[in-house]
N, C-alpha and C. Protein backbone atom coordinates (compact mmCIF):
# COMPACT_ATOMS: atom_id res chain seq x y z
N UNK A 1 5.25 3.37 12.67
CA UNK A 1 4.79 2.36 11.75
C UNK A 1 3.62 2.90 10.92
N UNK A 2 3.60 2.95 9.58
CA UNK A 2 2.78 3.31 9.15
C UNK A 2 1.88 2.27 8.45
N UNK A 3 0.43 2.64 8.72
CA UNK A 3 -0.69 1.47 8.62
C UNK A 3 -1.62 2.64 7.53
N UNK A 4 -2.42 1.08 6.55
CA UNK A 4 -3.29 1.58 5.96
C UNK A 4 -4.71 1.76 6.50
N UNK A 5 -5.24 2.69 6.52
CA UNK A 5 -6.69 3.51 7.01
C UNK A 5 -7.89 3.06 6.83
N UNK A 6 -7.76 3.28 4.96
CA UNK A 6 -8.46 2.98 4.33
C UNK A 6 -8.41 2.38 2.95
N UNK A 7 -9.13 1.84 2.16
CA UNK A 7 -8.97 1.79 0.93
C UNK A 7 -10.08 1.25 -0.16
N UNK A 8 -10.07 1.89 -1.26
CA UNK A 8 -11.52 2.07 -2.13
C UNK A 8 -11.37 1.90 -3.75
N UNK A 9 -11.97 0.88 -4.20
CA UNK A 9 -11.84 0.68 -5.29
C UNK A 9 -12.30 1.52 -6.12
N UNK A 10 -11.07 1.83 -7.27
CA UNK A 10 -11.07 2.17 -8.16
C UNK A 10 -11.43 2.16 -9.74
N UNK A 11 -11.57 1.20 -10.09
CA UNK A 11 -12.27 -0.07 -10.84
C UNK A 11 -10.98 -0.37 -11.83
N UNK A 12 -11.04 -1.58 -12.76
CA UNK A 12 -9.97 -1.97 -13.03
C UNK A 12 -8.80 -2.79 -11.97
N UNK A 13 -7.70 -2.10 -12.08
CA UNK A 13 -6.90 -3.02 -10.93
C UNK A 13 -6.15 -1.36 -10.03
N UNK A 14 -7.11 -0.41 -9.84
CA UNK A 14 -6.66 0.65 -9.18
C UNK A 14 -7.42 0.64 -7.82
N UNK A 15 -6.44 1.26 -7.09
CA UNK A 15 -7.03 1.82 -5.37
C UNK A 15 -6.87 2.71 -4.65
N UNK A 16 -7.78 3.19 -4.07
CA UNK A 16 -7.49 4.65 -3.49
C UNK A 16 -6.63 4.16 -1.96
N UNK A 17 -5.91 4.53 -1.82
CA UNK A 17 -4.98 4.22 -0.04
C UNK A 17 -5.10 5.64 0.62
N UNK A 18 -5.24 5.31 1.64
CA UNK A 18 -5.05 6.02 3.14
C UNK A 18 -3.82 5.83 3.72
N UNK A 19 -3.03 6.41 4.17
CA UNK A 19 -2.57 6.37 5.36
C UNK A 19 -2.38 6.51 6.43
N UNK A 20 -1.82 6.29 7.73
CA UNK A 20 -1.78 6.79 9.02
C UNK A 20 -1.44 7.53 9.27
N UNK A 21 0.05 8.30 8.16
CA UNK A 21 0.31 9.50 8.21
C UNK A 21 -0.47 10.92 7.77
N UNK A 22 -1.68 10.33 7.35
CA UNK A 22 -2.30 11.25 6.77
C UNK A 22 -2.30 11.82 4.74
N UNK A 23 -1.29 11.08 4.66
CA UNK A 23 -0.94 10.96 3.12
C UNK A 23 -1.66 9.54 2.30
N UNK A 24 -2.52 10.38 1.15
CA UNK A 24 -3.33 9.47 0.17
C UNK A 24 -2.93 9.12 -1.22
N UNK A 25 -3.67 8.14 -1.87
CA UNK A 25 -3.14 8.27 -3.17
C UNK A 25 -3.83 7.20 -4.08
N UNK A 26 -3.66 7.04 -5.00
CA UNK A 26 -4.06 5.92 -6.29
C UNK A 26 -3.43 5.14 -6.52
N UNK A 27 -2.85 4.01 -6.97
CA UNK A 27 -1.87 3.30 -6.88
C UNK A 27 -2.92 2.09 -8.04
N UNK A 28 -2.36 1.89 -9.58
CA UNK A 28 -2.47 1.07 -10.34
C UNK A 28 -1.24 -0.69 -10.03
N UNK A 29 -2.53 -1.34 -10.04
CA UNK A 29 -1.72 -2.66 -9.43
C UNK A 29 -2.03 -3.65 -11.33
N UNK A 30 -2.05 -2.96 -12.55
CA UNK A 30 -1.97 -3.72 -13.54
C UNK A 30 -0.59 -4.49 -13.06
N UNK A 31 0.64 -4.03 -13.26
CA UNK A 31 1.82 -4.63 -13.21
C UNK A 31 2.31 -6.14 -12.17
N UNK A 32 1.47 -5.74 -10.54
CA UNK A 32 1.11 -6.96 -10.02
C UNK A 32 -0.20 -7.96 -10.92
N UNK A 33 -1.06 -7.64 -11.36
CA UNK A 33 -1.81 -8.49 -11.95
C UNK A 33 -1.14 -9.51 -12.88
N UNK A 34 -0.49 -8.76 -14.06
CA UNK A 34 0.35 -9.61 -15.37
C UNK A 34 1.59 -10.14 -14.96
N UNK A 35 1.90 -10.48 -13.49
CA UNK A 35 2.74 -11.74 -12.77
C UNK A 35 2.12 -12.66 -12.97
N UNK A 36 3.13 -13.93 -13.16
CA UNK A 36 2.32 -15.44 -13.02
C UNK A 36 2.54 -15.54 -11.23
N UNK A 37 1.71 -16.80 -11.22
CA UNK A 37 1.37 -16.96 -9.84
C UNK A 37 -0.05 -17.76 -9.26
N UNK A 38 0.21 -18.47 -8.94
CA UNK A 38 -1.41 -19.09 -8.13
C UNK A 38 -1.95 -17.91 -7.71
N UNK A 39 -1.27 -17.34 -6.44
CA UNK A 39 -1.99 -16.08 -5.96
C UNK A 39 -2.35 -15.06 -6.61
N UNK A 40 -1.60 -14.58 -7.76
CA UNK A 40 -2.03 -13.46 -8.08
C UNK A 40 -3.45 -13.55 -9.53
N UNK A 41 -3.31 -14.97 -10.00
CA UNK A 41 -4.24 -15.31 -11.13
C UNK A 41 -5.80 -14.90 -10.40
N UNK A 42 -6.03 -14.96 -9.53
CA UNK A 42 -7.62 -14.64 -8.82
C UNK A 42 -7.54 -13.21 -9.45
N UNK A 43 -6.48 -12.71 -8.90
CA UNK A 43 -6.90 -10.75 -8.83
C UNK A 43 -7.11 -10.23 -10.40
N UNK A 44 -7.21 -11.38 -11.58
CA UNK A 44 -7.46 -10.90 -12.66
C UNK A 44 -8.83 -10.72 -12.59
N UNK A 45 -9.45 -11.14 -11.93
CA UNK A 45 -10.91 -10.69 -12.02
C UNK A 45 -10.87 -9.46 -11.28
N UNK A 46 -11.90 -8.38 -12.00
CA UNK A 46 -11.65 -7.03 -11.41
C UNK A 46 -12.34 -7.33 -9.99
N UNK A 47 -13.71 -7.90 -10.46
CA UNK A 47 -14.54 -7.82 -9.27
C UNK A 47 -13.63 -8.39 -7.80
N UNK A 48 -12.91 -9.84 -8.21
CA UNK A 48 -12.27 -10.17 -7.00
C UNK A 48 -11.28 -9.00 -6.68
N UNK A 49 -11.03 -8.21 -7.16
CA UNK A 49 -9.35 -7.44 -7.14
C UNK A 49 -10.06 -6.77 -6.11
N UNK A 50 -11.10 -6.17 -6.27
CA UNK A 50 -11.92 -5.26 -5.61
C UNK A 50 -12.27 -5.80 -4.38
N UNK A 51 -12.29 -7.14 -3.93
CA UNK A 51 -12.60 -7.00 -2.94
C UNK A 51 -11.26 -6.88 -1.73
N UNK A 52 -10.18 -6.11 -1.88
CA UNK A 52 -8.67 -6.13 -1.43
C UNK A 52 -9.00 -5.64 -0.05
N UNK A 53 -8.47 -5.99 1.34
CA UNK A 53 -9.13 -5.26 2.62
C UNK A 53 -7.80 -5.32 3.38
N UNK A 54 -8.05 -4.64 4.74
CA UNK A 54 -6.76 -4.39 5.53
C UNK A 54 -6.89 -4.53 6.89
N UNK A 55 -6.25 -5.88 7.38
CA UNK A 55 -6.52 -6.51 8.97
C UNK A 55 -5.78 -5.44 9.67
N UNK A 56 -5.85 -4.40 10.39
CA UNK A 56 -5.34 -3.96 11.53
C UNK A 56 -4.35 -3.27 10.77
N UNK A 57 -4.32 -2.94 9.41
CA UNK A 57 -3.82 -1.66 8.58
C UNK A 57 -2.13 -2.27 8.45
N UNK A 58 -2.02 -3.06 9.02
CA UNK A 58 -0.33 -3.62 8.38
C UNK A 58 0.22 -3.92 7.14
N UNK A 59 -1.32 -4.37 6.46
CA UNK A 59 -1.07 -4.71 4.67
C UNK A 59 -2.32 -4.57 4.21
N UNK A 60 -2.52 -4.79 2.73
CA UNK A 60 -3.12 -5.21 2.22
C UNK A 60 -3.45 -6.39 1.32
N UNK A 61 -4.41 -6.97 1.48
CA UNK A 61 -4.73 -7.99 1.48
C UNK A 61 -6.04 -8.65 0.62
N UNK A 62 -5.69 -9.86 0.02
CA UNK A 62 -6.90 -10.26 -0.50
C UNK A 62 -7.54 -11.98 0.37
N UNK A 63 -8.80 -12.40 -0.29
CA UNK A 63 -9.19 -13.33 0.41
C UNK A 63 -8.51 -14.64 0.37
N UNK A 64 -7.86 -15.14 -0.80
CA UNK A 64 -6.69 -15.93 -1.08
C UNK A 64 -5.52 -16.11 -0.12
N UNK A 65 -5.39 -15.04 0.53
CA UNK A 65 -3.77 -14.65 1.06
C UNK A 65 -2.46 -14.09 1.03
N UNK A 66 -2.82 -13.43 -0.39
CA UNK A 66 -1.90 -12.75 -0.86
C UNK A 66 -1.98 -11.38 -0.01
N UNK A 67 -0.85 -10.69 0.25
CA UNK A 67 -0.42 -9.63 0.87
C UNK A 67 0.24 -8.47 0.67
N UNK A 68 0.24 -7.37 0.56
CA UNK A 68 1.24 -6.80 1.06
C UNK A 68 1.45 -5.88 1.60
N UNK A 69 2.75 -5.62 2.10
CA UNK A 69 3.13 -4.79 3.24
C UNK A 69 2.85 -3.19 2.97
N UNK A 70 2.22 -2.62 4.00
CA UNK A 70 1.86 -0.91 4.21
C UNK A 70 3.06 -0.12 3.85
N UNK A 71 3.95 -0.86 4.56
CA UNK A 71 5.17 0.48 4.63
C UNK A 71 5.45 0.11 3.64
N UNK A 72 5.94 -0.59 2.67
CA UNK A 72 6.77 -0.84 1.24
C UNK A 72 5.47 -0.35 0.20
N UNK A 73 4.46 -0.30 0.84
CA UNK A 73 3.65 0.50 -0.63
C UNK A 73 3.36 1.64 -0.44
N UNK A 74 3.54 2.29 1.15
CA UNK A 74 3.81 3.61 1.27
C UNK A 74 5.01 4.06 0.32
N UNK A 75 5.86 3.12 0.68
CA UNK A 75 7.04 4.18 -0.02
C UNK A 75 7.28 3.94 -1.63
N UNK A 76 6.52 2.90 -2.17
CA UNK A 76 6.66 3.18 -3.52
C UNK A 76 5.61 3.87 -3.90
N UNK A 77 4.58 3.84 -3.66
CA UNK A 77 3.96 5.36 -3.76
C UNK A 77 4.55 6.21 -3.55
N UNK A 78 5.42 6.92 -2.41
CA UNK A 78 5.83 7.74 -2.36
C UNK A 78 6.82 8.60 -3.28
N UNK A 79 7.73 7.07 -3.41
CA UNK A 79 8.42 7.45 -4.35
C UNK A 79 8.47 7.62 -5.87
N UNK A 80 7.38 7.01 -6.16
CA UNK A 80 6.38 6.93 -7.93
C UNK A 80 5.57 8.65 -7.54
N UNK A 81 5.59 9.54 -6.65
CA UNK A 81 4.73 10.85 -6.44
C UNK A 81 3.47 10.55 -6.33
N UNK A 82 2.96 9.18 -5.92
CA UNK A 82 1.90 9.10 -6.12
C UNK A 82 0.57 9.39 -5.02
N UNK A 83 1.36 10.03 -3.87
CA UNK A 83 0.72 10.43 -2.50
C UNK A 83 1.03 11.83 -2.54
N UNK A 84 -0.39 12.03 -1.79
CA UNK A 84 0.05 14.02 -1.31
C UNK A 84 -1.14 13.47 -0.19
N UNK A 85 -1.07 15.17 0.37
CA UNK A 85 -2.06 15.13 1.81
C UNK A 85 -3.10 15.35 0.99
N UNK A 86 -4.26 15.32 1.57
CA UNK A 86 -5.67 15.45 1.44
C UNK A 86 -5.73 17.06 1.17
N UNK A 87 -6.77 17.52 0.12
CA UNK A 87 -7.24 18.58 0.37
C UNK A 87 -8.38 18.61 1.14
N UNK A 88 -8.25 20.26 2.01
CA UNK A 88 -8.81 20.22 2.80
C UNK A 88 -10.44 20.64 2.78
């Protein structure tokens, strides 16, 4: 199961991710922002976007309740190239 580590704002609607596998990356969330939505209208504020955190690394998460899942943003990161390992 792969869980998020860590994660660090980027400013705007970007974030740096960790993973458990050891693979990092950037990941621009404009495209979740310009959804309609109760939930997602908060994260237009950068400052709130920024405050995004991760209970026990299963998702990520804001204070509202919006969510989402580690492994499905592992792998679209993954699959957008947007993860490599850490340099060392």
């Amino acid at each position: 199961m792969i869980k998020i580590i860590s994660i660090e704002p980027r400013g705007g609607y970007r974030l740096f991710l960790r993973f458990s596998d050891g693979l990092e990356g950037e990941c621009d969330f404009s495209d979740l922002v310009a959804e309609s939505g109760s939930l997602v209208e908060p994260l237009r504020d950068p400052a709130y976007f920024a405050r995004a955190f991760t209970e026990d690394g299963s998702g990520l998460a804001w204070p509202n309740g919006l969510d989402l899942d580690a492994e499905a943003l592992h792998e679209e990161m993954k699959a957008a190239g947007q993860l490599r390992v850490p340099a060392a």
